[in-house]
C-alpha atoms as a PDB file:
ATOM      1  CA  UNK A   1     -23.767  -3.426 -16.006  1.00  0.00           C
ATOM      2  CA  UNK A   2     -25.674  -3.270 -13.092  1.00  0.00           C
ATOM      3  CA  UNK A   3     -23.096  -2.573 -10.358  1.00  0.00           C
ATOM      4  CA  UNK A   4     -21.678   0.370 -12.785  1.00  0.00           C
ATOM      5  CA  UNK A   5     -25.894   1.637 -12.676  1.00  0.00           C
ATOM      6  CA  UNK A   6     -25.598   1.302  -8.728  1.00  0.00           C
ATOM      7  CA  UNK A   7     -22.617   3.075  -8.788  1.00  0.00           C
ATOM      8  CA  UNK A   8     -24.262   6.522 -10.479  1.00  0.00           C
ATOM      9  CA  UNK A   9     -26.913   5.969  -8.673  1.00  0.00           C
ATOM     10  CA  UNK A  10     -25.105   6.007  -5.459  1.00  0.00           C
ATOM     11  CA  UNK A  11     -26.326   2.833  -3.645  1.00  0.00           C
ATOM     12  CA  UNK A  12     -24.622   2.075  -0.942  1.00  0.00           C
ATOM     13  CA  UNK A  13     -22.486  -1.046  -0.866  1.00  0.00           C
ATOM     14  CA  UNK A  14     -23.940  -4.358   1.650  1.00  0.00           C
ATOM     15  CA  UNK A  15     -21.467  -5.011   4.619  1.00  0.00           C
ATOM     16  CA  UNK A  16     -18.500  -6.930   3.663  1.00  0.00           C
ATOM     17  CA  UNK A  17     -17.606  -7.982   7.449  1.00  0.00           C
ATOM     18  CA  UNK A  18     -19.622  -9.136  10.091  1.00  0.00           C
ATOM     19  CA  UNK A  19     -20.763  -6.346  12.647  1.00  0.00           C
ATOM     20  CA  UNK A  20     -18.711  -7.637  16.220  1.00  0.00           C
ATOM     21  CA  UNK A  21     -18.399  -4.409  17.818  1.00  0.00           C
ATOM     22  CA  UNK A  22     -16.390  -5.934  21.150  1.00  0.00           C
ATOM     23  CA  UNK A  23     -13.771  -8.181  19.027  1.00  0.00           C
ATOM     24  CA  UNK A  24     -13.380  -4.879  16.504  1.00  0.00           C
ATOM     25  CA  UNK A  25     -12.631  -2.856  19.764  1.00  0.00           C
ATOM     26  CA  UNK A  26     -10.341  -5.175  20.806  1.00  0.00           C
ATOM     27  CA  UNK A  27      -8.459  -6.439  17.606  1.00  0.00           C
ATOM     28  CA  UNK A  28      -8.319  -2.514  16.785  1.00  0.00           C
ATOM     29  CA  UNK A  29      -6.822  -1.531  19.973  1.00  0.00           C
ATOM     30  CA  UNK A  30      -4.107  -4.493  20.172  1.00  0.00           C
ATOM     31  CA  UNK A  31      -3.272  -3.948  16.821  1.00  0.00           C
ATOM     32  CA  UNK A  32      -2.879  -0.048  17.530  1.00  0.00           C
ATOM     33  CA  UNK A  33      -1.093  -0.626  20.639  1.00  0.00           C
ATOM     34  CA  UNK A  34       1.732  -3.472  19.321  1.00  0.00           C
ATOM     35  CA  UNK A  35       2.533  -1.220  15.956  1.00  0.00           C
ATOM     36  CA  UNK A  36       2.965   1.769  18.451  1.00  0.00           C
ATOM     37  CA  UNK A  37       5.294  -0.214  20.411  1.00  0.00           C
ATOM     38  CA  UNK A  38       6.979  -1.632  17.990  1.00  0.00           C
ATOM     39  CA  UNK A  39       7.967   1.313  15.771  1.00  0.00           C
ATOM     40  CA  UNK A  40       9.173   3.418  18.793  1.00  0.00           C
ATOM     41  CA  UNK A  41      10.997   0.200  20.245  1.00  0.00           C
ATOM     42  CA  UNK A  42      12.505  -0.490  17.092  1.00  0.00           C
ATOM     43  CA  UNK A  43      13.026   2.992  15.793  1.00  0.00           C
ATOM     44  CA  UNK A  44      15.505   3.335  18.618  1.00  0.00           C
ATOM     45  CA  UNK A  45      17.568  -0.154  17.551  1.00  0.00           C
ATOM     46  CA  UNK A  46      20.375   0.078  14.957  1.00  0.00           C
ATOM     47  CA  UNK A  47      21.309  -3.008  13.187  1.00  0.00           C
ATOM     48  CA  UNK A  48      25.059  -2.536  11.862  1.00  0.00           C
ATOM     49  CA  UNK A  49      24.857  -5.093   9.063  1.00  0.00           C
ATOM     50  CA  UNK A  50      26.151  -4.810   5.397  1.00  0.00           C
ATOM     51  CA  UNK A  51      23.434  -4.463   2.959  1.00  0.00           C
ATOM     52  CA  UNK A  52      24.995  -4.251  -0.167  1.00  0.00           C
ATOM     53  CA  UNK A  53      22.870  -1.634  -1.106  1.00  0.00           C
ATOM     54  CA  UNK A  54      22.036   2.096  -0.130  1.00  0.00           C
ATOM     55  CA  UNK A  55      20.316   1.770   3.419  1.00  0.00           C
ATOM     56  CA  UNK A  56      18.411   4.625   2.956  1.00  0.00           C
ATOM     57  CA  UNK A  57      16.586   2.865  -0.078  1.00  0.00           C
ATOM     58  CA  UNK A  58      13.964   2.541   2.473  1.00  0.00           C
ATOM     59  CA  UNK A  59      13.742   5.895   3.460  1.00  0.00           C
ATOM     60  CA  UNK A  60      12.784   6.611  -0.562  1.00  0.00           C
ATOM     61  CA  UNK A  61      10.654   4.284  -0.542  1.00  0.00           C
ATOM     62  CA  UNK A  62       8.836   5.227   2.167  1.00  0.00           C
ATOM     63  CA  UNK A  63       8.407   8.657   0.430  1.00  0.00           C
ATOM     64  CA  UNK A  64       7.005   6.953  -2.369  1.00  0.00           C
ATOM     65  CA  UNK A  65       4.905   5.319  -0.328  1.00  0.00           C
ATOM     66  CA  UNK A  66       3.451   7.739   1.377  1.00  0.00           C
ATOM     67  CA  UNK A  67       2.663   9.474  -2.245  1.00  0.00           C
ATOM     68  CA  UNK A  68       0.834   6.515  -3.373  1.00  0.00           C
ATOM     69  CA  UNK A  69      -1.498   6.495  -0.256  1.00  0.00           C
ATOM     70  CA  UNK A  70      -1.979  10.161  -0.497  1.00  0.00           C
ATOM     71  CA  UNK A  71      -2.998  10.058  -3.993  1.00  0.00           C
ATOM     72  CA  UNK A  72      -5.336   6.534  -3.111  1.00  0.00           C
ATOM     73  CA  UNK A  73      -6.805   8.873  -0.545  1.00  0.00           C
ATOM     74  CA  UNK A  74      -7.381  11.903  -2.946  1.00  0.00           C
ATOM     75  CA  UNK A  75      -8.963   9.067  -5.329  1.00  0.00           C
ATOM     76  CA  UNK A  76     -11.296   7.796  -3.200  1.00  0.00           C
ATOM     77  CA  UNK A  77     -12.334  11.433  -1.882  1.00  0.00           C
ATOM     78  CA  UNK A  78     -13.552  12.148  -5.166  1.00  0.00           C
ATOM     79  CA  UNK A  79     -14.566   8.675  -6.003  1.00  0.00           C
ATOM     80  CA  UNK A  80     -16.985   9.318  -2.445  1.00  0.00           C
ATOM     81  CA  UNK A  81     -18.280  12.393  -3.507  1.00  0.00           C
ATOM     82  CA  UNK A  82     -19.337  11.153  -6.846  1.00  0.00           C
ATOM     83  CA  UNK A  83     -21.227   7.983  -4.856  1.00  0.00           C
ATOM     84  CA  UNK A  84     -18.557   5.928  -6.608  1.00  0.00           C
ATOM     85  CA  UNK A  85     -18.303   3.538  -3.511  1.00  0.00           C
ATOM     86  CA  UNK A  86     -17.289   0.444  -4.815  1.00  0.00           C
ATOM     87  CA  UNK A  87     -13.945   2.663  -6.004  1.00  0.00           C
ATOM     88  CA  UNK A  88     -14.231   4.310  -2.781  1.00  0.00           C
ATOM     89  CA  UNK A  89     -13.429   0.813  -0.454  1.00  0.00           C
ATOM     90  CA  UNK A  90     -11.613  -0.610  -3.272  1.00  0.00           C
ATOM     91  CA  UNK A  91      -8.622   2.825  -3.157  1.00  0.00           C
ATOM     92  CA  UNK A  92      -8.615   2.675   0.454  1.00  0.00           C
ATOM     93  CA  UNK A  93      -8.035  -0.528   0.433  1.00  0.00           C
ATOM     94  CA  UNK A  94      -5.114   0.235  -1.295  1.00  0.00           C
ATOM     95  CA  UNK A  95      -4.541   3.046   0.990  1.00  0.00           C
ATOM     96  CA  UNK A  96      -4.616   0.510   4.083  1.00  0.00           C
ATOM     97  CA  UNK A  97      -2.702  -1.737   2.125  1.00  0.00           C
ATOM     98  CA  UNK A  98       0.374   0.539   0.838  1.00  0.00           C
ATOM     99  CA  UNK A  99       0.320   2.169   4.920  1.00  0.00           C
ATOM    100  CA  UNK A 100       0.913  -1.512   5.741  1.00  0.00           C
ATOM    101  CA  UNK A 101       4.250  -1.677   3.578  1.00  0.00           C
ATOM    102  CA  UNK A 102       5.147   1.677   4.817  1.00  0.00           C
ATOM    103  CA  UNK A 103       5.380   0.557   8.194  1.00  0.00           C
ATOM    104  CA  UNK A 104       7.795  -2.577   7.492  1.00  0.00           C
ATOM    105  CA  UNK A 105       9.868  -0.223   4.892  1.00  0.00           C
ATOM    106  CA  UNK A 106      10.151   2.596   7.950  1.00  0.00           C
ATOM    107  CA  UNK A 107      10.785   0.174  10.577  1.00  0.00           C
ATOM    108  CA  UNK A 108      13.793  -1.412   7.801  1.00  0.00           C
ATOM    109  CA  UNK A 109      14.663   1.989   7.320  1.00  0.00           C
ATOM    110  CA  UNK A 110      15.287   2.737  11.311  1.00  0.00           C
ATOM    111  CA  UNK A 111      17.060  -0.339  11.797  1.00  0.00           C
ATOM    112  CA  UNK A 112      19.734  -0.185   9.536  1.00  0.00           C
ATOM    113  CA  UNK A 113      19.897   3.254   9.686  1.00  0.00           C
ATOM    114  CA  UNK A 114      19.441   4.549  12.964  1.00  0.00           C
ATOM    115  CA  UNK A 115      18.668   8.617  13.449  1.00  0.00           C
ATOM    116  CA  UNK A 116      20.047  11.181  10.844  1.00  0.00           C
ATOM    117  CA  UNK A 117      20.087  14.940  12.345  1.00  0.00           C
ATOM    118  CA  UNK A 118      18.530  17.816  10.314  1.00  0.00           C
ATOM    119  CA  UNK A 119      21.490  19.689   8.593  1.00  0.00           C
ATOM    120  CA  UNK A 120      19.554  22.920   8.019  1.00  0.00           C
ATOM    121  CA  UNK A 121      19.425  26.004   9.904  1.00  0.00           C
ATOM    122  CA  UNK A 122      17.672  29.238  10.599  1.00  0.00           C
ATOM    123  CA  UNK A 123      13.714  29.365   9.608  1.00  0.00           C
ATOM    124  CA  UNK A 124      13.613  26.202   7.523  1.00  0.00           C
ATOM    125  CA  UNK A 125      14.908  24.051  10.656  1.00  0.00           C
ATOM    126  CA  UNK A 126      11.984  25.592  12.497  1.00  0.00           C
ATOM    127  CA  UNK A 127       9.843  24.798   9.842  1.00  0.00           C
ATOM    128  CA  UNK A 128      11.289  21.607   9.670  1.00  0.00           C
ATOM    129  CA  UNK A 129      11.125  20.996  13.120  1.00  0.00           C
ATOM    130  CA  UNK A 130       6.979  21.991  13.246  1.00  0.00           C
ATOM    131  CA  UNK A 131       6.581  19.236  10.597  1.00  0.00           C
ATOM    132  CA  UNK A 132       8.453  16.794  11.869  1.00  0.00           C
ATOM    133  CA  UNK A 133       6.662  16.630  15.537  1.00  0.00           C
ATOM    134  CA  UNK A 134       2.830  17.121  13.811  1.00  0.00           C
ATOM    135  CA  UNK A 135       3.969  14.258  11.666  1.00  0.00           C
ATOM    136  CA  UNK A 136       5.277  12.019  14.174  1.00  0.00           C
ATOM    137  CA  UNK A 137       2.481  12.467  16.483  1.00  0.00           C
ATOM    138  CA  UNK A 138      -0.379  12.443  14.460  1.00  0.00           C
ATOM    139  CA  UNK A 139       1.256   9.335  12.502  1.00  0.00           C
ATOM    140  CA  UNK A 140       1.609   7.958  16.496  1.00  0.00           C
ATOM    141  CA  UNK A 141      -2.669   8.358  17.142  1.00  0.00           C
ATOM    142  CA  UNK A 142      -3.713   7.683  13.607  1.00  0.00           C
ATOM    143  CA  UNK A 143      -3.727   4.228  13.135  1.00  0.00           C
ATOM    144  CA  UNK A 144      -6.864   3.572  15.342  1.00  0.00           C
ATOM    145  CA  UNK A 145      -9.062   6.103  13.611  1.00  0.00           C
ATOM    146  CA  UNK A 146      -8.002   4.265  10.377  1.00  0.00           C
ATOM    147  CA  UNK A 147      -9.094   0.852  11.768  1.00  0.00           C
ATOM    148  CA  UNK A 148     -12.451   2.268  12.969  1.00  0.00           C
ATOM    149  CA  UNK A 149     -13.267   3.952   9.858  1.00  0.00           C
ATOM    150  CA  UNK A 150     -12.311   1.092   8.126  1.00  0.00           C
ATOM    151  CA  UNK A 151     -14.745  -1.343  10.510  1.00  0.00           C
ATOM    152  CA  UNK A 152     -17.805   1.066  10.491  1.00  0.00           C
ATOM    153  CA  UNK A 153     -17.427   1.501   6.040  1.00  0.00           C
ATOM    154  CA  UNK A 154     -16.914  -2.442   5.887  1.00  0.00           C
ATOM    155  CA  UNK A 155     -19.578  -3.277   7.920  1.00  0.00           C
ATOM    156  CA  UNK A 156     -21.738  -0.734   5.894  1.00  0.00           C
ATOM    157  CA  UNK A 157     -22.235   1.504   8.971  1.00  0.00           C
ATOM    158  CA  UNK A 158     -21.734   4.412   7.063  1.00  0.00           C
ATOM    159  CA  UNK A 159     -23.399   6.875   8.780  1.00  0.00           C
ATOM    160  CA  UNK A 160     -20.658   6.550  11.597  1.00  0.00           C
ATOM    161  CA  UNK A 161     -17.718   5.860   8.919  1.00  0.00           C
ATOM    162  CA  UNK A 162     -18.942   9.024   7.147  1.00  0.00           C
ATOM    163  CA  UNK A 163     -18.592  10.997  10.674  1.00  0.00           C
ATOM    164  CA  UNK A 164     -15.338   8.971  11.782  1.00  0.00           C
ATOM    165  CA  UNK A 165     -13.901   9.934   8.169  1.00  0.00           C
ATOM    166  CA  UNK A 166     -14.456  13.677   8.336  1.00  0.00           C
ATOM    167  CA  UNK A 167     -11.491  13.343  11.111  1.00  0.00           C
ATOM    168  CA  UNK A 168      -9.214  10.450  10.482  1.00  0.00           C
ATOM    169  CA  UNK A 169      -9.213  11.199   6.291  1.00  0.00           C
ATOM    170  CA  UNK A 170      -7.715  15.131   6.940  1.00  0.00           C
ATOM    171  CA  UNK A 171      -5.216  13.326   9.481  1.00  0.00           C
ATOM    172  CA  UNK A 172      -4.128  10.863   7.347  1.00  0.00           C
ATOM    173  CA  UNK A 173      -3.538  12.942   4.250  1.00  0.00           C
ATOM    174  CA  UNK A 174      -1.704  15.079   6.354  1.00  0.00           C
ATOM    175  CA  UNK A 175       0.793  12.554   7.587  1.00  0.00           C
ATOM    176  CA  UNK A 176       1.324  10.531   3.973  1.00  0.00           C
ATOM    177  CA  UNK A 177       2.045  14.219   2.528  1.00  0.00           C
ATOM    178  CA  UNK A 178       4.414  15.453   5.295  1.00  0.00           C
ATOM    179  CA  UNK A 179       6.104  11.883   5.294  1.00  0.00           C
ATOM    180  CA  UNK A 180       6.681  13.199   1.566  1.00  0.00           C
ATOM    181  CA  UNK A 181       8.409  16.708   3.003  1.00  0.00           C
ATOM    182  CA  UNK A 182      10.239  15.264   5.483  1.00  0.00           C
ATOM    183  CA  UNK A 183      12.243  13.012   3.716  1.00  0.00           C
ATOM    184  CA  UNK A 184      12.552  15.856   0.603  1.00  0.00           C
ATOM    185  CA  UNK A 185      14.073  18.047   3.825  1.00  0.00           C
ATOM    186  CA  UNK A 186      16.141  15.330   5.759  1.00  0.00           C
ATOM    187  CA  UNK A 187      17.561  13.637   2.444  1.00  0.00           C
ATOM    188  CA  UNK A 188      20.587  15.769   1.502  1.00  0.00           C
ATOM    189  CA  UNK A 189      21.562  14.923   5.137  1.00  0.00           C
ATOM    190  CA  UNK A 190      21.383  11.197   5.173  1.00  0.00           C
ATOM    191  CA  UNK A 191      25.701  10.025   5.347  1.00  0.00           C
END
């Protein structure tokens, strides 16, 4: 009863990681740095191999995906702004998590499927087009903003997670929901 009382009452939660500023810098940046590589390394490596199933299984599933972290991240907007914080870490948690699985499902998805042109034509490939590259590049910086928003909440810094979040939360709504368009748009397409 008393965490639910701490929880309208909007106490803050105690740090759940040691504060280690250099080996957060570091593990963040590696971490960054080898998933960068390694989706735009692999991304451009087909794998011809039999399945027995739809390839682009993946590609749904990334879509699904990336509408479970966007609605973890609307949930723990509002569970922030009603000092729910214990819901808060626990639904980006999830958020982290289900990004996690996204990135094996896309990198799957890429491998056996290699690239897939856009079909359309006219405005909408424009449009297309503009969501595609703001998706792709802010998917490409996002990760590190994650990981130090992350750090500074877990180790209950949180007036620098609150100021990291007001830029990396935006971002990463914006790619989870445009992952979500651009597979609605690219779909019809896939052979």
């Amino acid at each position: 009863m008393s965490s639910y009382r701490e929880h309208r009452r909007g106490k803050a939660l105690p740090p759940a990681i040691e504060k280690n500023d250099k080996l957060a810098y570091i593990l963040i940046f590696l971490v960054s740095i080898i998933v960068f590589v390694a989706v735009a390394f692999l991304s451009r490596i087909e794998v011809n191999v039999n399945l027995g199933f739809d390839k682009h299984i993946f590609a749904r599933l990334n879509a699904l995906i990336n509408t479970f972290v966007a609605l973890f991240l609307l949930g723990a907007l509002f569970a922030v702004k009603d000092k729910r914080y214990r819901t808060h870490k626990k639904l980006m948690m999830w958020a982290i998590g289900f990004s996690v699985v996204f990135l094996v499902s896309y990198i799957c998805h890429h491998l056996f499927t290699g690239e897939t042109s856009y079909g359309g034509s006219g405005l909408i490939k424009l449009v297309y087009y503009f969501i595609l590259i703001t998706h792709i590049v802010l998917a490409g910086i996002i990760l590190p903003f994650i990981l130090f928003t992350a750090y500074r909440g877990l180790t209950a810094e949180f007036h620098k997670h609150k100021k990291l979040a007001r830029i990396t939360w935006p971002l990463w709504f914006y790619v989870a929901v445009t992952g979500v368009i651009v597979y609605i748009m690219i779909s019809p397409y896939y052979s």
